[in-house]
Protein backbone atom coordinates (compact mmCIF):
# COMPACT_ATOMS: atom_id res chain seq x y z
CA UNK A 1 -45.61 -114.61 102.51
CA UNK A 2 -46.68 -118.14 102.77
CA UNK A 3 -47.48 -119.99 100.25
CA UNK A 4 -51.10 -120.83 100.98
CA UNK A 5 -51.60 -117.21 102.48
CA UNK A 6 -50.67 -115.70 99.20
CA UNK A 7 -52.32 -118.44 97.36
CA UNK A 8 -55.42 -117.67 98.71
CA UNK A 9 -54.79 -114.23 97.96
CA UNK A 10 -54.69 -114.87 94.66
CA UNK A 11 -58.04 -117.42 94.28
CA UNK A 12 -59.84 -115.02 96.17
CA UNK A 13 -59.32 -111.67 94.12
CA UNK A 14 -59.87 -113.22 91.14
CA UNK A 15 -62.79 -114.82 91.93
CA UNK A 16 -64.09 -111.31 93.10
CA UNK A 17 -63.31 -110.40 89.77
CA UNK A 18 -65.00 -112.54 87.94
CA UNK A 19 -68.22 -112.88 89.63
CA UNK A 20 -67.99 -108.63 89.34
CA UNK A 21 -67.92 -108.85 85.48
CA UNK A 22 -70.84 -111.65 85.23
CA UNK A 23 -73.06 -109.72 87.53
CA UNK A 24 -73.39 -106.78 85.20
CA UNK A 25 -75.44 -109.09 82.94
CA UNK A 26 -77.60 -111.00 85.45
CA UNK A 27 -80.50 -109.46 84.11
CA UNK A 28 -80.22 -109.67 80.64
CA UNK A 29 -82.70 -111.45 78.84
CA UNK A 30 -80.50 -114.93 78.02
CA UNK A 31 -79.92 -115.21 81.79
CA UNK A 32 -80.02 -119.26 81.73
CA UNK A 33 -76.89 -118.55 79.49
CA UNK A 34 -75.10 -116.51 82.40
CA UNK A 35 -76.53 -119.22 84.90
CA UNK A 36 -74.62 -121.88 82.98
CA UNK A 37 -71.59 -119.93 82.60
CA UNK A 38 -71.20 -118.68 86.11
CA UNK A 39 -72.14 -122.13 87.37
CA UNK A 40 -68.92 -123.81 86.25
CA UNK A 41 -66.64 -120.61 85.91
CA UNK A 42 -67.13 -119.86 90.00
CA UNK A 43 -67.18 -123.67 90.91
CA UNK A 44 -63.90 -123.18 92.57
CA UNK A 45 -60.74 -125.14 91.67
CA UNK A 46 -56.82 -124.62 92.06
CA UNK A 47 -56.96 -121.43 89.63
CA UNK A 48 -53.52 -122.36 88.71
CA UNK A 49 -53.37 -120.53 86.06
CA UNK A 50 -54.79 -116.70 87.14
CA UNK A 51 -52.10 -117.89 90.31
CA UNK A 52 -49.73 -117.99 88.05
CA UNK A 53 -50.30 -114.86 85.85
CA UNK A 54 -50.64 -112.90 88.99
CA UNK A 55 -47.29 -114.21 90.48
CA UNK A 56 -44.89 -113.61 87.43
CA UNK A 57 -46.78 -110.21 87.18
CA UNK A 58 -45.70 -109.39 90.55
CA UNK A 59 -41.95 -110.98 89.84
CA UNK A 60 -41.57 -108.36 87.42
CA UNK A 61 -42.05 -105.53 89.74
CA UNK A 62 -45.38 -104.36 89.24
CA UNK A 63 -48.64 -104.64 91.05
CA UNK A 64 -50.20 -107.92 90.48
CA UNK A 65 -53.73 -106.69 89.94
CA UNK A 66 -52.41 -105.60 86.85
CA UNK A 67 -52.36 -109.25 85.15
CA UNK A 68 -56.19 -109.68 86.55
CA UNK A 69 -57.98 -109.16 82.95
CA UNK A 70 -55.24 -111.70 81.40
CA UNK A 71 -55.72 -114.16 84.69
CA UNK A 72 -59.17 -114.04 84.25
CA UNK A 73 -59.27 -114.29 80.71
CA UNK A 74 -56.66 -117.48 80.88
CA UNK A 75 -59.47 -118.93 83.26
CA UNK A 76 -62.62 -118.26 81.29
CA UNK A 77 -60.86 -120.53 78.36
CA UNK A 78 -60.22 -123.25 81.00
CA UNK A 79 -62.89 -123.38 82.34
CA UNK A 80 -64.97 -123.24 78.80
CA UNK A 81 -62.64 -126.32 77.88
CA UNK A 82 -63.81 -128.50 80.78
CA UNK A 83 -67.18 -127.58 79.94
CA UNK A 84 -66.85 -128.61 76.69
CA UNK A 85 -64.48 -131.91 77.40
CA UNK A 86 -66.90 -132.97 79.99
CA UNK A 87 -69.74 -133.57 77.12
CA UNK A 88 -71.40 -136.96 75.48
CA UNK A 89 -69.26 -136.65 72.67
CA UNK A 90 -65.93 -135.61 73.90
CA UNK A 91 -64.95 -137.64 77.56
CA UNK A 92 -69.00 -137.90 78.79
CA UNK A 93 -68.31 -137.04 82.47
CA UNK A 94 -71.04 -136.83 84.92
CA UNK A 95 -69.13 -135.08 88.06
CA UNK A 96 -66.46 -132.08 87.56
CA UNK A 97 -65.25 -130.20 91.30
CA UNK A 98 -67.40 -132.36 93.19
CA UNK A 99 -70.51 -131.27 91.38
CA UNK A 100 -72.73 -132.49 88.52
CA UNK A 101 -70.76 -131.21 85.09
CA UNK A 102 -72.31 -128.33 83.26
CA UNK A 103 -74.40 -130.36 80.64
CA UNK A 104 -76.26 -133.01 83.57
CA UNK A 105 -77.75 -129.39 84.91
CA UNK A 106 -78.54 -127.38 81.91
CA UNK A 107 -78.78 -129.60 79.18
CA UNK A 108 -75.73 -130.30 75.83
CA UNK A 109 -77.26 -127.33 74.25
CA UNK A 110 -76.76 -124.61 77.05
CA UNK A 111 -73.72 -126.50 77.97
CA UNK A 112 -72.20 -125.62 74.57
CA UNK A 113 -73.03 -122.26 74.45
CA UNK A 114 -71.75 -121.78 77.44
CA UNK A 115 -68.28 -122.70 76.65
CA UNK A 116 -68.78 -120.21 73.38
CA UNK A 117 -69.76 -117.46 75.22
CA UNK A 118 -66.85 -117.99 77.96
CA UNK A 119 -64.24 -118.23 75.20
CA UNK A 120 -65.55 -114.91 73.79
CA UNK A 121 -65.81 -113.46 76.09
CA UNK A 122 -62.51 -113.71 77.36
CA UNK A 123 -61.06 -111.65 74.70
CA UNK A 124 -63.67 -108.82 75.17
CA UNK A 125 -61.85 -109.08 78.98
CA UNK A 126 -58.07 -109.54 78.05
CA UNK A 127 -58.16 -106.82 75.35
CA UNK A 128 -58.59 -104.32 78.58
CA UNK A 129 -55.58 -104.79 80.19
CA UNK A 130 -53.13 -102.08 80.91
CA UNK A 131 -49.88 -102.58 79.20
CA UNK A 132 -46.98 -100.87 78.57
CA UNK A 133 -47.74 -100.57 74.49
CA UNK A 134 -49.85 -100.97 71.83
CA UNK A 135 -47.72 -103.92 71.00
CA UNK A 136 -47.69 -105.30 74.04
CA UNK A 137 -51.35 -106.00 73.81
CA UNK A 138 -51.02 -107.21 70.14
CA UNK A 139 -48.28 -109.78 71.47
CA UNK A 140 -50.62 -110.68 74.27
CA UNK A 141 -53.89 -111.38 72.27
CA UNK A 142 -51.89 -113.19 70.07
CA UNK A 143 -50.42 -115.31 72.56
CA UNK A 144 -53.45 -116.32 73.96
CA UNK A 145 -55.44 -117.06 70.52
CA UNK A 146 -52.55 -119.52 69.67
CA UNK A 147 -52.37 -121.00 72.74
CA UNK A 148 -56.25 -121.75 73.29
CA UNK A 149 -56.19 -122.39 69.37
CA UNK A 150 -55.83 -124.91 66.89
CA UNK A 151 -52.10 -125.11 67.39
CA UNK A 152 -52.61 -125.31 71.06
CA UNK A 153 -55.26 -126.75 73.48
CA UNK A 154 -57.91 -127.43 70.58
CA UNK A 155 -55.21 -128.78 68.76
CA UNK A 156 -54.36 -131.09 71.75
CA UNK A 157 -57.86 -132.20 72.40
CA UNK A 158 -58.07 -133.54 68.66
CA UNK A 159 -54.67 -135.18 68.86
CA UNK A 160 -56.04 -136.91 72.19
CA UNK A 161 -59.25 -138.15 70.13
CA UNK A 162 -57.06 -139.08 67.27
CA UNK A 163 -55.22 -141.19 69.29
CA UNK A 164 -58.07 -143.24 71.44
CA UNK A 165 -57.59 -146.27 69.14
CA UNK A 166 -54.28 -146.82 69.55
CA UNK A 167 -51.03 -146.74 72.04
CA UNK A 168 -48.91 -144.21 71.31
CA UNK A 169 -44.98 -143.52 71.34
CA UNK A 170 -43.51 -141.13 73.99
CA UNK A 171 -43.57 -138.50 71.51
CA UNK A 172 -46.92 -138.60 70.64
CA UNK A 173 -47.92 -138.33 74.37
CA UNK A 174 -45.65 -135.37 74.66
CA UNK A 175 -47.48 -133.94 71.68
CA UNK A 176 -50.76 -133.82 73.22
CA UNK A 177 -49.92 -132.83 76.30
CA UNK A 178 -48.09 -129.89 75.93
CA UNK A 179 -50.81 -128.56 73.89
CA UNK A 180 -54.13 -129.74 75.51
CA UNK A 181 -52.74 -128.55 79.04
CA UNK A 182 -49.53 -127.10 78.98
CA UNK A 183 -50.15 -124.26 76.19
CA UNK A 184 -52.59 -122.13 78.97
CA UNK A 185 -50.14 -122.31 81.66
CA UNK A 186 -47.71 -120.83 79.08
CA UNK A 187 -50.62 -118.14 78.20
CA UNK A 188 -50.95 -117.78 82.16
CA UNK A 189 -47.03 -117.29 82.56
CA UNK A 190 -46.10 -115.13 79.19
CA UNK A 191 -49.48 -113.01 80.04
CA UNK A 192 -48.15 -112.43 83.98
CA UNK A 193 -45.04 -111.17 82.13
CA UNK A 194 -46.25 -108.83 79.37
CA UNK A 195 -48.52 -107.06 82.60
CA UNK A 196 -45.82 -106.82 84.71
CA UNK A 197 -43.44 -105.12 81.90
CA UNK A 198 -41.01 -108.04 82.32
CA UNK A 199 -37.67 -107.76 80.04
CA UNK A 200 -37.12 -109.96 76.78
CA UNK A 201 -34.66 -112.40 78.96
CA UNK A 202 -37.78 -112.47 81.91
CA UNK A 203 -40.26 -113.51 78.87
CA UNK A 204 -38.43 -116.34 77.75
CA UNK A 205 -37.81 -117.36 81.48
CA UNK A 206 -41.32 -117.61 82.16
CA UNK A 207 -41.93 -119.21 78.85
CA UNK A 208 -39.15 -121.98 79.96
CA UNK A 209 -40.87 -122.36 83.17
CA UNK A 210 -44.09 -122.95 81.85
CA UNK A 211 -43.17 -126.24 79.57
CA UNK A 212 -41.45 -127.79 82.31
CA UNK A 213 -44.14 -127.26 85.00
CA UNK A 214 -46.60 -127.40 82.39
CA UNK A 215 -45.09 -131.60 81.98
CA UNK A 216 -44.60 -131.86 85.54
CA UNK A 217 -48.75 -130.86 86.73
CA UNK A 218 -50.55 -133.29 83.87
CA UNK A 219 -47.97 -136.06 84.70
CA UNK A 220 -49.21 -135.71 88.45
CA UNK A 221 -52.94 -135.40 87.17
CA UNK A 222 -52.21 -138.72 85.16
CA UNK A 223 -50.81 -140.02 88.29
CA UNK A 224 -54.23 -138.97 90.53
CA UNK A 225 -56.36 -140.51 88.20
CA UNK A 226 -55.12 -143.38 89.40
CA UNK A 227 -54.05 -143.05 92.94
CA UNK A 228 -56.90 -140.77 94.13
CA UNK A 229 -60.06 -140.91 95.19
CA UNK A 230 -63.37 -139.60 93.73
CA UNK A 231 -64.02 -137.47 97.20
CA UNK A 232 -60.56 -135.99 97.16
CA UNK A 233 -60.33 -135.00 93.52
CA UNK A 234 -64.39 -134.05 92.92
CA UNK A 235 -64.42 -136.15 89.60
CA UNK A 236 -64.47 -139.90 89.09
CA UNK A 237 -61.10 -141.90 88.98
CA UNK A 238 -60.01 -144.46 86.78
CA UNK A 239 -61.96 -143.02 83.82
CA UNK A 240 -58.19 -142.46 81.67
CA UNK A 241 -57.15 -146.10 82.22
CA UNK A 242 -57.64 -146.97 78.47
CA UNK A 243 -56.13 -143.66 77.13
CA UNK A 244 -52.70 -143.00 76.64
CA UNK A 245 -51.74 -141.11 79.44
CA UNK A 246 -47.90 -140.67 81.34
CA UNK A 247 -48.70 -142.95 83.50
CA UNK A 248 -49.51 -145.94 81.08
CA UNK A 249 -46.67 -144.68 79.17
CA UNK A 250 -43.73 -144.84 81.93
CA UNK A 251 -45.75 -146.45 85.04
CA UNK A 252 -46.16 -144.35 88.33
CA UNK A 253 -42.75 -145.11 89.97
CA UNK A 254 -41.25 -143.10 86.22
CA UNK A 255 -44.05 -140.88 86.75
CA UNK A 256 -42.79 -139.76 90.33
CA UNK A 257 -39.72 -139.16 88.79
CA UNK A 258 -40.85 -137.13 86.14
CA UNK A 259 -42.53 -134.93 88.38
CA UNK A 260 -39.73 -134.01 89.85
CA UNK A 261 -37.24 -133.37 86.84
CA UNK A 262 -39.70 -131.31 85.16
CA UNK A 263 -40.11 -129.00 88.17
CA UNK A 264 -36.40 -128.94 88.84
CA UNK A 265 -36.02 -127.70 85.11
CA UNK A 266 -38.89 -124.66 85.22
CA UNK A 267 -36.84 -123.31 88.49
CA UNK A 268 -33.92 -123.47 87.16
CA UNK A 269 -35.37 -121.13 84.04
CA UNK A 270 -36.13 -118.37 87.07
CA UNK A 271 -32.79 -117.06 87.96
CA UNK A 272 -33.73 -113.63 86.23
CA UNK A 273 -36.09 -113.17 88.56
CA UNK A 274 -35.40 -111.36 92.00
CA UNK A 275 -37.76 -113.12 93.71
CA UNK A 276 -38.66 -116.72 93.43
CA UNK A 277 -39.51 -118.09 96.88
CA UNK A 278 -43.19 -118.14 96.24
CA UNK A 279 -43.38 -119.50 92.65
CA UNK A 280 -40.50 -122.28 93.92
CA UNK A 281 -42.53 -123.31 96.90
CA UNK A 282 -45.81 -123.57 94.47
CA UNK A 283 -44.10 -125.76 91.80
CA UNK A 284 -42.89 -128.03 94.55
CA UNK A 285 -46.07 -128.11 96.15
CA UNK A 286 -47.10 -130.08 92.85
CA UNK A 287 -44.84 -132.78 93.52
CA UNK A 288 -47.17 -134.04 96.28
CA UNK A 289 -50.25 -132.94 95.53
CA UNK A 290 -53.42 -135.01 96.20
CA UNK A 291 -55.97 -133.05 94.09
């Protein structure tokens, strides 16, 4: 299957899904909450991540739909994250996928609760997966709390507003990164696994695969920030000039190169898999992408 065709496949079903579990509470009493939540949750977007919990799902042999409470759970934390970065106090954007962010339409409050409520929620949703054991799901809910956590992505974002005062060493950079964005793609990846059954040596694969393209998708993003444009990426440009991101780190010839090494690494962690022409053709299609 090509890669968009399958892709799309992907985007589409869970989207489905998750505008299926919202409308259950549509009429509940706090709907402005729901309105706030859906309104950034089913903005569109790459879905990278439910793309990617679906695909490693189906790489272990089983039906991909199996991964879809995990995918969507792995989404309703990013997405809760952007709602939350996009506020006054943390990066004060005004535009997210082309649209006014969360908070310009329903106020900081709202916006806030919002981003509570999605990250809640998202357990209530993972913890109904099918999987093969009892441990299984233990091992998955505990992969995602750490991951979304204070030793991952909320760890990352404080490291990132630790560090606005300063330039920081290679290390440092690393640091952040591979918590504040690469720690859900590993959720996304590990989470496809556990769904799918995958084997011990399949895990770590995926695991391995998920730092490097992890590296290899927020150096690019570093990169857009300053070679896009506001219509192609939906957000404004420029606005990470001052922080210390990859690309004011190693400078975007370095960064190109970058790109590429870390991609080259995660597919060289997938020769466990039987079949890795879709998941290869995705990570390349990183390389060059322009949103």
């Amino acid at each position: 299957m090509k890669l968009e065709q399958r892709s799309e496949e992907y985007r589409a079903y869970v989207e489905t899904y998750l505008q299926e579990y919202y409308a259950r509470f549509r009429e509940e009493p706090q709907k402005p909450l729901f309105q706030s939540m859906e309104y950034s949750l089913l903005a569109g977007g790459k879905r990278l991540r439910p793309i990617l919990a679906f695909e490693f799902c189906r790489m272990c042999g089983a039906d991909w739909k199996k991964a879809a409470p995990f995918a969507a759970a792995v989404e309703m934390i990013h997405t809760y994250s952007l709602i939350h970065d996009d506020l006054p106090a943390m990066d004060n954007d005004d535009f997210r996928r082309g649209r006014p962010t969360n908070h310009k339409v329903y106020g900081e409050a709202m916006a806030i609760l919002a981003g509570d409520a999605l990250l809640t929620d998202a357990f209530s949703l993972a913890a109904t997966a099918e999987v093969g054991s009892l441990q299984d799901m233990k091992d998955a809910i505990g992969i995602l709390s750490e991951c979304a956590g204070s030793l991952g992505m909320v760890g990352g974002q404080v490291l990132d507003i630790m560090s606005e005062q300063r330039v920081l060493t290679e290390q440092e950079v690393l640091d952040i990164q591979t918590r504040k964005t690469g720690c859900l793609i590993n959720a996304a990846c590990a989470l496809g696994t556990i769904a799918g059954g995958g084997s011990p040596a399949q895990f770590d694969a995926a695991c391995q695969f998920a730092a490097g393209i992890g590296l290899a998708f927020q150096i690019r993003d570093d990169m857009l920030d300053v070679i896009g444009t506001q219509e192609e990426m939906g957000k404004g440009v420029g606005t990470d000039a001052g922080k210390n991101t990859f690309v004011r780190l190693y400078g975007l010839e370095k960064c190109e190169e970058l790109v590429q090494k870390y991609t080259d690494c995660a597919l060289a962690a997938l020769q466990v898999f039987p079949d890795t022409e879709y998941i290869t053709a995705l990570a390349n299609s990183l390389t060059q992408r322009r949103v």
